[in-house]
Protein backbone atom coordinates (compact mmCIF):
# COMPACT_ATOMS: atom_id res chain seq x y z
CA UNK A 1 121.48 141.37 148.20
CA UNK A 2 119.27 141.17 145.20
CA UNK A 3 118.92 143.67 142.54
CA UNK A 4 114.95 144.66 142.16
CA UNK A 5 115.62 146.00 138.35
CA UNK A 6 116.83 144.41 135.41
CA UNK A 7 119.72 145.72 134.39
CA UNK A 8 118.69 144.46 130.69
CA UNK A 9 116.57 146.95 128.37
CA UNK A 10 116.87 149.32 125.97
CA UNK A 11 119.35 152.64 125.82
CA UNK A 12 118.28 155.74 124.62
CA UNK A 13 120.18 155.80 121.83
CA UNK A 14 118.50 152.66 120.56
CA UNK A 15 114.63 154.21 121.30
CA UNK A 16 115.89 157.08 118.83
CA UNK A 17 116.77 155.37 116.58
CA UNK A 18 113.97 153.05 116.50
CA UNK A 19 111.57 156.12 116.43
CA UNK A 20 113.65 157.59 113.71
CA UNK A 21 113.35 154.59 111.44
CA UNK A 22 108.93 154.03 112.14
CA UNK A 23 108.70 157.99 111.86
CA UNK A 24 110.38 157.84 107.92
CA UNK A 25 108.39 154.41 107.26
CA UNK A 26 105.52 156.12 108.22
CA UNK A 27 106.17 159.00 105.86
CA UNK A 28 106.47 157.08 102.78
CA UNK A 29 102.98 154.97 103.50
CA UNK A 30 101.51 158.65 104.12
CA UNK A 31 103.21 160.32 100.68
CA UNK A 32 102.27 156.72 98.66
CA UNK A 33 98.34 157.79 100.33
CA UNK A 34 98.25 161.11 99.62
CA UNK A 35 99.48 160.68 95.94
CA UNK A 36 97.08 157.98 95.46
CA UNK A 37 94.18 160.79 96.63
CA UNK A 38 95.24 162.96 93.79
CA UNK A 39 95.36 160.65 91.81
CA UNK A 40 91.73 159.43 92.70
CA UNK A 41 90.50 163.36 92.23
CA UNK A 42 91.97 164.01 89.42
CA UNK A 43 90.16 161.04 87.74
CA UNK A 44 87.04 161.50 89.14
CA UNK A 45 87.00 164.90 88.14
CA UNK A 46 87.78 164.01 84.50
CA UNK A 47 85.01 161.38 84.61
CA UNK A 48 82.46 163.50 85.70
CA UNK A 49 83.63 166.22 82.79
CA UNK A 50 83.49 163.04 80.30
CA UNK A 51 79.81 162.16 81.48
CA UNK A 52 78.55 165.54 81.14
CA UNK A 53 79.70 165.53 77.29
CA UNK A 54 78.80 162.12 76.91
CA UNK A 55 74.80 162.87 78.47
CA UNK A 56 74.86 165.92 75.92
CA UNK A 57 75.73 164.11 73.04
CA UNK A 58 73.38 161.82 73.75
CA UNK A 59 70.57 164.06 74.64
CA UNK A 60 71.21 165.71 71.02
CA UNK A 61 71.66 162.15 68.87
CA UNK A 62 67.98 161.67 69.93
CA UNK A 63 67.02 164.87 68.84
CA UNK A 64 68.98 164.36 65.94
CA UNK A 65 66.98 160.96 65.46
CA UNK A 66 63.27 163.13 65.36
CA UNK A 67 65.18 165.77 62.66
CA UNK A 68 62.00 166.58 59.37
CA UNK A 69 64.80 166.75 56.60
CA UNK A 70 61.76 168.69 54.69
CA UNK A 71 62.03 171.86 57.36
CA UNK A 72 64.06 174.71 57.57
CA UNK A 73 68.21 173.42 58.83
CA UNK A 74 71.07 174.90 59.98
CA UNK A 75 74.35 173.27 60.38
CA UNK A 76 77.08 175.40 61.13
CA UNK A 77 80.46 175.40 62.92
CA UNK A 78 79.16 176.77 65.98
CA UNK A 79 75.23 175.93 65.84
CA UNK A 80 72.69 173.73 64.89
CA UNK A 81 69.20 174.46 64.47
CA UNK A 82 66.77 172.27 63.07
CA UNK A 83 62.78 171.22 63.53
CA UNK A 84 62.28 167.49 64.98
CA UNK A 85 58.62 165.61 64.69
CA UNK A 86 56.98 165.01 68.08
CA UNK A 87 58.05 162.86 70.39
CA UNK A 88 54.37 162.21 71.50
CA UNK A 89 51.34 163.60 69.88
CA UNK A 90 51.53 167.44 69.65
CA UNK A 91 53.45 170.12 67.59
CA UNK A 92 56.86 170.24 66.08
CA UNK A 93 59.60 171.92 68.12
CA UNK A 94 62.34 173.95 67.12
CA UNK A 95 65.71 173.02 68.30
CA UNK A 96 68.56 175.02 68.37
CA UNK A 97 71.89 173.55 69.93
CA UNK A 98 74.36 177.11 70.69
CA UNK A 99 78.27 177.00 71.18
CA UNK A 100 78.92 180.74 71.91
CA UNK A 101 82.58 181.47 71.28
CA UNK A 102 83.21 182.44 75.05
CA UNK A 103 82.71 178.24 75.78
CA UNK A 104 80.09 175.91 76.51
CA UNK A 105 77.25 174.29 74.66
CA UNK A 106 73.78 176.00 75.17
CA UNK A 107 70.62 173.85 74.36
CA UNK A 108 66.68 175.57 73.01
CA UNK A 109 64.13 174.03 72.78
CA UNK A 110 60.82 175.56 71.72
CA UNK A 111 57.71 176.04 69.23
CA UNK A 112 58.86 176.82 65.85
CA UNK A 113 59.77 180.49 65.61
CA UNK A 114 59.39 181.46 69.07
CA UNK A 115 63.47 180.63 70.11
CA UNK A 116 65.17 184.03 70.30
CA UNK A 117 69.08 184.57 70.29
CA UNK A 118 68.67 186.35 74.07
CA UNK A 119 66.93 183.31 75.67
CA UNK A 120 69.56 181.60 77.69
CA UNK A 121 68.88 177.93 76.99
CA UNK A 122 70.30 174.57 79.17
CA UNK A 123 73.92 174.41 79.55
CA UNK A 124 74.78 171.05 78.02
CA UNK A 125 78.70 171.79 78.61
CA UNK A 126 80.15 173.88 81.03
CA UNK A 127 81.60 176.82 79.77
CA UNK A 128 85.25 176.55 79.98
CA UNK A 129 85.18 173.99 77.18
CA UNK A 130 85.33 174.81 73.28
CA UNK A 131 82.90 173.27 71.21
CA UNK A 132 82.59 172.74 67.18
CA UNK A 133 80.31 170.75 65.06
CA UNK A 134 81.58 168.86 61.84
CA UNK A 135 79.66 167.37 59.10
CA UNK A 136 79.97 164.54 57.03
CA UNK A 137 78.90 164.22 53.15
CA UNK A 138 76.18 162.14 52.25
CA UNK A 139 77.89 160.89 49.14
CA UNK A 140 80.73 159.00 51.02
CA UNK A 141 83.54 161.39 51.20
CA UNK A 142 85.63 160.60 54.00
CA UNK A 143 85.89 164.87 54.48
CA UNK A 144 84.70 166.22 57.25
CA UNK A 145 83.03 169.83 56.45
CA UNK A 146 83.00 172.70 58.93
CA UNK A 147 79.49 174.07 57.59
CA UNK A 148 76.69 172.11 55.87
CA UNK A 149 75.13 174.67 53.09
CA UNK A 150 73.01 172.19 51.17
CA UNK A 151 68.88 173.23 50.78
CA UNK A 152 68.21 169.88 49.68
CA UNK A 153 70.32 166.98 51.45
CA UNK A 154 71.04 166.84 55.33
CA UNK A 155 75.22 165.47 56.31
CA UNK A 156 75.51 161.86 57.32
CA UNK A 157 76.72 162.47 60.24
CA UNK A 158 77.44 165.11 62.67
CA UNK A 159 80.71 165.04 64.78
CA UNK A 160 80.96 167.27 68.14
CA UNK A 161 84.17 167.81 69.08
CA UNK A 162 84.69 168.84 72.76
CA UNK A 163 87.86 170.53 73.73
CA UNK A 164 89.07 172.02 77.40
CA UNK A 165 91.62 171.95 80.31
CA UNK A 166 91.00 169.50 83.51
CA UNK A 167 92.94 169.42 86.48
CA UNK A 168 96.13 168.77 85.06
CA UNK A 169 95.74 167.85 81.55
CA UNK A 170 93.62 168.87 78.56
CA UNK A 171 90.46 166.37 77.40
CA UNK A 172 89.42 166.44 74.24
CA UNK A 173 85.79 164.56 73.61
CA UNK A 174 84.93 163.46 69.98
CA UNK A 175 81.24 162.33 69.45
CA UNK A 176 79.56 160.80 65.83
CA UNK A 177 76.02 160.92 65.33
CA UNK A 178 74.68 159.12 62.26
CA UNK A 179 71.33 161.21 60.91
CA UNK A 180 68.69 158.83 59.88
CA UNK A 181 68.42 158.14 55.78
CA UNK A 182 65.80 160.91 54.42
CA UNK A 183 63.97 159.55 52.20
CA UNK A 184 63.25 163.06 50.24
CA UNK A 185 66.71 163.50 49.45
CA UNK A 186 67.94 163.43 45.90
CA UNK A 187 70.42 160.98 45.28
CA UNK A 188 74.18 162.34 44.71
CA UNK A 189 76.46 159.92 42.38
CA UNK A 190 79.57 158.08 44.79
């Protein structure tokens, strides 16, 4: 008499340990995936903290670019406020660029004289980053000052430097902006 089954196949011992050895392949592919997700977040998130500085840096080099040397200026550590010419026909505007000591960078704009310290302003930087403003010496020092005091002469350049804690790391964000030449200034010996 024939046999109807094979007698050939697999044990159960061998199915176990098959499954054993997919089950720990597929572990690694899924810990290799899930690391490369961090990974992926983490990045992104830092990108999207380096555009935001980046958008307000620009957003105050073109103010920057409109500054009337012959107004009233303040550069300090933690402020900026200075009057920039139209940017179509109409009056001058007041601009005053706030980095409170509790974080952030706050941006006014307004009519001259009408910005008070309680308005709120657009947040240009989120607030859990530190922000400071250095100025450069329009008589070629390499030094880079904390405040600019001078009534006559506007800095070279302004530097905003952005500093704060991402995900897992710390960014720090360092931005030049050249001021145009003024042509009213009085020229310092090199």
């Amino acid at each position: 008499m024939k046999r109807i089954f094979s007698t050939s196949g697999f044990t159960l011992l061998e199915l176990l340990v098959t499954l054993s050895i997919i089950a720990g392949v597929m572990m690694v592919v899924f810990a290799c995936f899930e690391g490369g997700f961090r990974v992926y977040a983490r990045i992104r998130d830092f990108g999207n903290r380096e555009a935001e500085i980046y958008l307000a840096g620009e957003a105050l080099e073109q103010d920057l670019g409109y500054v009337i040397p012959a107004a009233d200026y303040h550069f300090g550590s933690r402020e900026l406020r200075f009057v920039r010419g139209p940017l179509v026909a109409g009056d001058k505007q007041e601009v005053q660029v706030l980095a409170p000591e509790s974080g952030g960078l706050l941006y006014r704009v307004g009519a001259r004289g009408t910005l008070a310290m309680e308005q709120s302003g657009i947040s240009l930087v989120p607030y859990d980053f530190d922000v400071t403003f250095w100025y450069a010496s329009p008589n070629g020092s390499e030094d880079w000052l904390p405040a600019w005091e001078s009534n006559t002469n506007m800095p070279r350049a302004i530097r905003m430097v952005v500093h704060g804690l991402v995900a897992d790391g710390e960014l720090i964000v360092e931005r030049t902006m050249v001021l145009p030449h003024n042509p009213l200034e009085e020229d310092e010996p090199k």
